[in-house]
N, C-alpha and C. Protein backbone atom coordinates (compact mmCIF):
# COMPACT_ATOMS: atom_id res chain seq x y z
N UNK A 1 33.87 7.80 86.01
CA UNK A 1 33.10 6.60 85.79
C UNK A 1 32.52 6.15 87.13
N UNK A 2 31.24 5.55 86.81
CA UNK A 2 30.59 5.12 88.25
C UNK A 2 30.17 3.49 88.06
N UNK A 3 30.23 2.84 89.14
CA UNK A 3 29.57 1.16 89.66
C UNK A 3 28.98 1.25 90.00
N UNK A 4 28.10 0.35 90.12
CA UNK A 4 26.86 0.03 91.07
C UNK A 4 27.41 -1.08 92.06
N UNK A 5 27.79 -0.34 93.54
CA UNK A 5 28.73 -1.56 94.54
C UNK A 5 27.39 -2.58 95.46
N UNK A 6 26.15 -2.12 95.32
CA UNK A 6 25.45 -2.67 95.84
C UNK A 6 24.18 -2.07 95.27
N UNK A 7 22.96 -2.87 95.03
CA UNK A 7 21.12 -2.60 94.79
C UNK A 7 20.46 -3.67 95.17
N UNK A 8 19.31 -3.53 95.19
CA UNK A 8 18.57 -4.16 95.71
C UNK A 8 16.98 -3.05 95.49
N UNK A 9 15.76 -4.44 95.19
CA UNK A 9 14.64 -3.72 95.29
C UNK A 9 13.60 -3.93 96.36
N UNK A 10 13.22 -3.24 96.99
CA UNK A 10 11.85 -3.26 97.97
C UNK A 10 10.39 -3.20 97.59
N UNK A 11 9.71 -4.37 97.65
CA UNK A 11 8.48 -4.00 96.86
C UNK A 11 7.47 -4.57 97.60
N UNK A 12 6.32 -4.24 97.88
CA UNK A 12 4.92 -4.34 98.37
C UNK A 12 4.07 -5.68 97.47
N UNK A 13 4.06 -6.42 97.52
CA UNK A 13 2.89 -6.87 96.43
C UNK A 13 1.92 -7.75 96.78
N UNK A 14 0.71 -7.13 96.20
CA UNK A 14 -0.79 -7.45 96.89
C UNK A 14 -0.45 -8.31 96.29
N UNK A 15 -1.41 -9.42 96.05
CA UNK A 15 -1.95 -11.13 95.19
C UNK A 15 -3.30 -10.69 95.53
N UNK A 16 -4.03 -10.33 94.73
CA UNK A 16 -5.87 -9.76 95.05
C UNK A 16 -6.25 -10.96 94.47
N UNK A 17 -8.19 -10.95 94.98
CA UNK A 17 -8.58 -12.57 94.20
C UNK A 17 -8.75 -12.27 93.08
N UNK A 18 -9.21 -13.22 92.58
CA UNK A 18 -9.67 -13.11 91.08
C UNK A 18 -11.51 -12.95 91.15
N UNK A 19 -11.54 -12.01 90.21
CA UNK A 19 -13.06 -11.67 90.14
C UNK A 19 -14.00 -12.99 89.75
N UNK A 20 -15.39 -13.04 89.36
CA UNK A 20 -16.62 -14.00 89.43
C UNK A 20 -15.68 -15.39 89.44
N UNK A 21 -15.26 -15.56 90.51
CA UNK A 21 -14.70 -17.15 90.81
C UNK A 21 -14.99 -17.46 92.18
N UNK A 22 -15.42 -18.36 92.46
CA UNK A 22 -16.12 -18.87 94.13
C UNK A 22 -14.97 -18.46 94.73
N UNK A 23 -15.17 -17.67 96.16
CA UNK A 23 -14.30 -17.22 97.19
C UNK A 23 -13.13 -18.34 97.22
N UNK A 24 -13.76 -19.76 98.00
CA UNK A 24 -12.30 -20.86 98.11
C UNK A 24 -11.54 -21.21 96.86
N UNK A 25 -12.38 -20.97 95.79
CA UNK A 25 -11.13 -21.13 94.43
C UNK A 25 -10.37 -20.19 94.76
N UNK A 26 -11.20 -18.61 94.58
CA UNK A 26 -10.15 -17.69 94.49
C UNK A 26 -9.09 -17.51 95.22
N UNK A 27 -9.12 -17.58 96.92
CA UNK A 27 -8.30 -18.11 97.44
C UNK A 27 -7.23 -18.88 97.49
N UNK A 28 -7.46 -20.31 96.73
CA UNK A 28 -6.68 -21.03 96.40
C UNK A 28 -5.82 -20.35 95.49
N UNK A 29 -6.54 -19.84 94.59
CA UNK A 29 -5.25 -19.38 93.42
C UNK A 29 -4.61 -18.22 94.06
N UNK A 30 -5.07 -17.44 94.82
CA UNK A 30 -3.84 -16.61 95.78
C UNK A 30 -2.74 -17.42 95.74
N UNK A 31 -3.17 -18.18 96.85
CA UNK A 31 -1.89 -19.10 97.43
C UNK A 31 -0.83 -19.77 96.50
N UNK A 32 -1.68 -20.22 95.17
CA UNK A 32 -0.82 -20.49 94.18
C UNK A 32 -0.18 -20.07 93.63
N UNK A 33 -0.40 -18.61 92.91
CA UNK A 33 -0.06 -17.54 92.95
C UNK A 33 1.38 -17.39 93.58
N UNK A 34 0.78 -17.15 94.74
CA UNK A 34 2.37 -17.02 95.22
C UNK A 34 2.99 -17.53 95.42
N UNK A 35 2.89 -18.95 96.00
CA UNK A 35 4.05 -20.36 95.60
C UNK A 35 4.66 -19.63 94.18
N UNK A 36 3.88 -19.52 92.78
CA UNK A 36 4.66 -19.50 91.76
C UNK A 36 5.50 -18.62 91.92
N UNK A 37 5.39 -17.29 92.32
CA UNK A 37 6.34 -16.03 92.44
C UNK A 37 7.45 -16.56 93.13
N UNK A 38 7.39 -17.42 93.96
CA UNK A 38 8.43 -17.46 94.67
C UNK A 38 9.39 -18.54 94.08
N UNK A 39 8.63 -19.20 93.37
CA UNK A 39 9.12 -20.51 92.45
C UNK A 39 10.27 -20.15 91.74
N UNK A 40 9.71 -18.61 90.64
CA UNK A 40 10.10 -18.28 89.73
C UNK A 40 11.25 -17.31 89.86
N UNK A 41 11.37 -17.01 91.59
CA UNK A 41 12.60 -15.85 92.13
C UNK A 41 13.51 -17.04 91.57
N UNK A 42 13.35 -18.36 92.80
CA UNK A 42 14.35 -19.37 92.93
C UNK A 42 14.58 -19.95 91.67
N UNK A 43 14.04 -20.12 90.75
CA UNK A 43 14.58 -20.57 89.18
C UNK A 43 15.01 -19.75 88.54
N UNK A 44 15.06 -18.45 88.85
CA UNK A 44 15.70 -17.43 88.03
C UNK A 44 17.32 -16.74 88.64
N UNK A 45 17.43 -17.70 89.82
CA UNK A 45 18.43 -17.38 90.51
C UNK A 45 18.14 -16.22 91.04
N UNK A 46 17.91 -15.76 91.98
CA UNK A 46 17.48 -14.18 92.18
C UNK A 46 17.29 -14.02 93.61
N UNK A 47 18.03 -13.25 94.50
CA UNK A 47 18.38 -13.75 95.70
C UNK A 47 17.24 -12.88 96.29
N UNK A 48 16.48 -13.38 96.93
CA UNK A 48 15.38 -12.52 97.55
C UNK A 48 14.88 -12.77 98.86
N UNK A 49 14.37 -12.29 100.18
CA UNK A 49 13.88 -12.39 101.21
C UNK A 49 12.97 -11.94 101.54
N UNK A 50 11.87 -12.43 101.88
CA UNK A 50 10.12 -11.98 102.40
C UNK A 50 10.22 -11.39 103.47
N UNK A 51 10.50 -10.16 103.46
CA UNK A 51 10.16 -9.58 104.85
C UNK A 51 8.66 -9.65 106.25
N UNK A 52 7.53 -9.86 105.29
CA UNK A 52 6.55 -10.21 105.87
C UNK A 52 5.59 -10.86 104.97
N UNK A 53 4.37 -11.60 105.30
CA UNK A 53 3.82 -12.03 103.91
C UNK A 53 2.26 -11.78 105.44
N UNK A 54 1.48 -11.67 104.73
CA UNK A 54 0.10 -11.10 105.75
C UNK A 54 -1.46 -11.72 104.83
N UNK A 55 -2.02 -12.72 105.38
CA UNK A 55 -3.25 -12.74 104.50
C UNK A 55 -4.02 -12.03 105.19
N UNK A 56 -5.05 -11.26 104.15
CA UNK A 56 -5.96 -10.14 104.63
C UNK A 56 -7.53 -10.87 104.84
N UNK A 57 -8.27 -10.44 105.01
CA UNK A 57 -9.69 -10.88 105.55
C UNK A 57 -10.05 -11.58 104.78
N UNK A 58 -10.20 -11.17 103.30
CA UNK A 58 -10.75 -11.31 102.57
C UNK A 58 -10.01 -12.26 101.75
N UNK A 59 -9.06 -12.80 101.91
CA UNK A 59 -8.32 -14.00 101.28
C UNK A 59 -7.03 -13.84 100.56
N UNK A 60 -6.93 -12.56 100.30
CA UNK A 60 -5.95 -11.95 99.20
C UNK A 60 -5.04 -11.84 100.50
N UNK A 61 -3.37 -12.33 99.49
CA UNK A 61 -1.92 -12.12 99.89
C UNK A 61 -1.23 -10.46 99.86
N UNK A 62 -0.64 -10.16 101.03
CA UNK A 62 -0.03 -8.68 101.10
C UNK A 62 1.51 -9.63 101.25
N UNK A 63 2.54 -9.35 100.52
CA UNK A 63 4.05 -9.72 100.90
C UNK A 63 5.08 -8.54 100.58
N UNK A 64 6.01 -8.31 101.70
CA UNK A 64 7.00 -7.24 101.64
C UNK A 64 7.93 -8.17 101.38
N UNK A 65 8.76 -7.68 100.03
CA UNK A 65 9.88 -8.67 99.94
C UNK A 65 11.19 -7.69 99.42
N UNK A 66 12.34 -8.15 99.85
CA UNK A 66 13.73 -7.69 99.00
C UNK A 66 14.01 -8.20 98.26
N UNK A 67 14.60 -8.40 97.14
CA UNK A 67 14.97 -9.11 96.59
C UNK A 67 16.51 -8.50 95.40
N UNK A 68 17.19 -9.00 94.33
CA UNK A 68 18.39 -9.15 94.09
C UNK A 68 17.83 -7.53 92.59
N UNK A 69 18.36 -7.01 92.45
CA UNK A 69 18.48 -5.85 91.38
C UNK A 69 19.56 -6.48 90.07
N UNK A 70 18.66 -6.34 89.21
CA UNK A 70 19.45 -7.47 87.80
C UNK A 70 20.33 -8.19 88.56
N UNK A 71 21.92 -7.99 88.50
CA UNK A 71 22.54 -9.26 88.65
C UNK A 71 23.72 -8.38 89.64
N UNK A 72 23.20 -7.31 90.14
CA UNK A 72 23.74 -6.53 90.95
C UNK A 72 24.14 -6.98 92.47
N UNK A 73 25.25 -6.88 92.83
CA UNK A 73 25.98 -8.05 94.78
C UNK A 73 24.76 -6.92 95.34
N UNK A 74 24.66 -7.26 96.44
CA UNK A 74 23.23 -7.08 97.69
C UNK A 74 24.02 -5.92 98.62
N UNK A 75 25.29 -6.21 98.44
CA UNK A 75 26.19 -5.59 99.82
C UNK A 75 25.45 -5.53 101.21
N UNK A 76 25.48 -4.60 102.02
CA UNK A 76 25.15 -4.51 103.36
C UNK A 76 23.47 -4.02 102.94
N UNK A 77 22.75 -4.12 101.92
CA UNK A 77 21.35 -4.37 101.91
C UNK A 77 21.27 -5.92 102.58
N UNK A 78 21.55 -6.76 102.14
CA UNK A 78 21.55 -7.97 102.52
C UNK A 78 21.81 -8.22 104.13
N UNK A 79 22.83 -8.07 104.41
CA UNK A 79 23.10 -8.19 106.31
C UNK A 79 22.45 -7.29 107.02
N UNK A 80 21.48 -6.45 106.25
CA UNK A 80 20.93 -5.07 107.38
C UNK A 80 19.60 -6.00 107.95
N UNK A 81 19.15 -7.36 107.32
CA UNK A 81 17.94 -7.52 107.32
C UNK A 81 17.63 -9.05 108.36
């Protein structure tokens, strides 16, 4: 029989604008955008850390984040970071 003593996921995720919407809207809803993602880690209980978050030229969000694997402990994923 096997456990899972520690997981964790690593993920990339663009926030691109939204198509025929004026640049500063679209923008804006980036940003909103990702407020919500991050809203929705912390209301879902879900232990996660932004490794980097980068706005690109063009307005759109790049964020490297870790975060918690279902309901799986972090183990030494967590303290490596």
């Amino acid at each position: 029989m096997k456990r899972i003593k520690a997981a964790c996921i690593c993920q990339t995720l663009h926030f691109m604008l939204k198509e025929g919407v004026e640049h500063s809207e679209a923008v804006a809803l980036v940003k909103h955008e990702v407020e919500h993602y991050r809203e929705g880690l912390e209301r879902n209980r879900i232990r996660y850390r932004i490794l980097e978050q980068q706005e690109q030229a063009d307005g759109s969000v790049i964020i490297k984040v870790i975060k918690q694997y279902n309901s799986a402990p972090m183990g030494e994923y967590w303290k490596d970071i």
